[in-house]
C-alpha atoms as a PDB file:
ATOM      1  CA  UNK A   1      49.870 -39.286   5.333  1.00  0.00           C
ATOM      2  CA  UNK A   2      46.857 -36.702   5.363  1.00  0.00           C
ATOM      3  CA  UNK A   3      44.974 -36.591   2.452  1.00  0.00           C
ATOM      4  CA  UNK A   4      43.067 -33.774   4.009  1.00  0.00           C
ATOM      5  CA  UNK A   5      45.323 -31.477   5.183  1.00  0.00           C
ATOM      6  CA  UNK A   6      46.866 -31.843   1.640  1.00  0.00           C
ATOM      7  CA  UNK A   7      43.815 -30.988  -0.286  1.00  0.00           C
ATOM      8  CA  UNK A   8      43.260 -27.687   2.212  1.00  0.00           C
ATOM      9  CA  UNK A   9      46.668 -26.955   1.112  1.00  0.00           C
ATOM     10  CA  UNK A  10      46.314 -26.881  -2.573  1.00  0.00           C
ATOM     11  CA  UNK A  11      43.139 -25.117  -1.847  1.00  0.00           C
ATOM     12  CA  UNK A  12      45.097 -22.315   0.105  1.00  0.00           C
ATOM     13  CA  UNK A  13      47.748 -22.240  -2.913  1.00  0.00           C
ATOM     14  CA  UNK A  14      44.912 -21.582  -5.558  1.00  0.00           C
ATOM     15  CA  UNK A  15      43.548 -19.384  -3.745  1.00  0.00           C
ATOM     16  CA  UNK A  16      46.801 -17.571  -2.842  1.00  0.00           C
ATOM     17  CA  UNK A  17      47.310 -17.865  -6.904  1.00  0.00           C
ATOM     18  CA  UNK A  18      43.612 -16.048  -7.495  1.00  0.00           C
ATOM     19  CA  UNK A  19      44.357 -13.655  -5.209  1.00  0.00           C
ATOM     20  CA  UNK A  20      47.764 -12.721  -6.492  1.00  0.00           C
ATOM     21  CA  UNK A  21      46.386 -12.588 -10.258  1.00  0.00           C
ATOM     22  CA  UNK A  22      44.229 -10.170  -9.233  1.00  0.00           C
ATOM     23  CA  UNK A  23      46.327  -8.153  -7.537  1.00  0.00           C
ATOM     24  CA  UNK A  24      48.697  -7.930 -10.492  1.00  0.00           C
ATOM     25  CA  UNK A  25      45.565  -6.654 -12.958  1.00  0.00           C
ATOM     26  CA  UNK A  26      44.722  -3.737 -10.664  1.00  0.00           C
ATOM     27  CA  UNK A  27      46.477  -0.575 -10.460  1.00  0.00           C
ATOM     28  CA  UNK A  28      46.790   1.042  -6.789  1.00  0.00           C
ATOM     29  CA  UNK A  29      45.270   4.082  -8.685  1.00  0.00           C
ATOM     30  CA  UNK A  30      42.174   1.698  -8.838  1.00  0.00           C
ATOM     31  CA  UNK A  31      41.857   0.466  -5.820  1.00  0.00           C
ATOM     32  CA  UNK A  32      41.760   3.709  -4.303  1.00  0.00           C
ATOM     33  CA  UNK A  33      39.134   4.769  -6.148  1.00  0.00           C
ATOM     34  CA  UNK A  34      37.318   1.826  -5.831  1.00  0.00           C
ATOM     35  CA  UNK A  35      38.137   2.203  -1.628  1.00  0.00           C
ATOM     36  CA  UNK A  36      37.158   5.511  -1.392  1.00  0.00           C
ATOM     37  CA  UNK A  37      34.117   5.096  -3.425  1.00  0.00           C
ATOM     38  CA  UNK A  38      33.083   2.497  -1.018  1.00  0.00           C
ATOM     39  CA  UNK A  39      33.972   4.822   1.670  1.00  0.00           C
ATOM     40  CA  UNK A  40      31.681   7.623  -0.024  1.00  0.00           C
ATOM     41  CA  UNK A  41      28.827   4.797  -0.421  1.00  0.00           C
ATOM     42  CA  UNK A  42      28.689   3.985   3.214  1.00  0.00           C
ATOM     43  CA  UNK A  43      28.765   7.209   4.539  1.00  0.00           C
ATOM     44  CA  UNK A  44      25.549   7.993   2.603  1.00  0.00           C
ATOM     45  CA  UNK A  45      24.151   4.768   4.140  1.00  0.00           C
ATOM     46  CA  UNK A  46      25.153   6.318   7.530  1.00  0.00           C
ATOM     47  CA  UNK A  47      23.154   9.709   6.644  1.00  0.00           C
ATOM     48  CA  UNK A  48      20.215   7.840   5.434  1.00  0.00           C
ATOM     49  CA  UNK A  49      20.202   6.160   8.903  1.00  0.00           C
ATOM     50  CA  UNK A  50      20.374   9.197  10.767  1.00  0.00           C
ATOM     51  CA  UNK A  51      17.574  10.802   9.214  1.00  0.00           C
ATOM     52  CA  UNK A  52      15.700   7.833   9.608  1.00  0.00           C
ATOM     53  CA  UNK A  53      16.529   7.724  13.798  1.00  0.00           C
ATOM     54  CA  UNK A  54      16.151  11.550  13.476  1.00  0.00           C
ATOM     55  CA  UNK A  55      13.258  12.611  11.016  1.00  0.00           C
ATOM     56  CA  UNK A  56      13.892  16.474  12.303  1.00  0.00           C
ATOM     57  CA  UNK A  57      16.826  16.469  10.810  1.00  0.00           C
ATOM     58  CA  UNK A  58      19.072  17.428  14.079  1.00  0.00           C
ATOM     59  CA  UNK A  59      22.183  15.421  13.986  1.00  0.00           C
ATOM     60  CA  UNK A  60      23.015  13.148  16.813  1.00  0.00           C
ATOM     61  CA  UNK A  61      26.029  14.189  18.964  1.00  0.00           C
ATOM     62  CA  UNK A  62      29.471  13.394  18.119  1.00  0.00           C
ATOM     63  CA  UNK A  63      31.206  10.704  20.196  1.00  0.00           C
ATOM     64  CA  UNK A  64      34.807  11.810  21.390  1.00  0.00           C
ATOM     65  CA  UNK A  65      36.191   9.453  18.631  1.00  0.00           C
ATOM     66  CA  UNK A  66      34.055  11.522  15.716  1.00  0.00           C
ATOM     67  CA  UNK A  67      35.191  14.852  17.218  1.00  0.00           C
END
């Protein structure tokens, strides 16, 4: 027997259980706006970085992914 592998068990089942609580409280309404706010959040960090690599304010080129 493997007391171990038992105990990392249970502890994937709780977590499994935490997981799935939460996931039956939020709405997928919710979570998109919570996503997209997140989304919104890092593209100002982006910006903020630009300016910072390009005080000028010029814009660096677009890489054929960004096009």
């Amino acid at each position: 027997m493997h007391p171990l592998g038992h105990d990392q068990a249970a502890e994937y089942r709780r977590q499994a259980q935490e997981i799935r609580l939460i996931a039956q409280r939020i709405s997928i309404n919710e979570a998109r706006e919570q996503l997209l706010e997140s989304t919104e959040h890092l593209e100002r960090l982006a910006e903020a970085e630009e300016r910072k690599d390009n005080p000028k304010g010029s814009k660096p080129e677009l890489n054929a992914q960004e096009r």
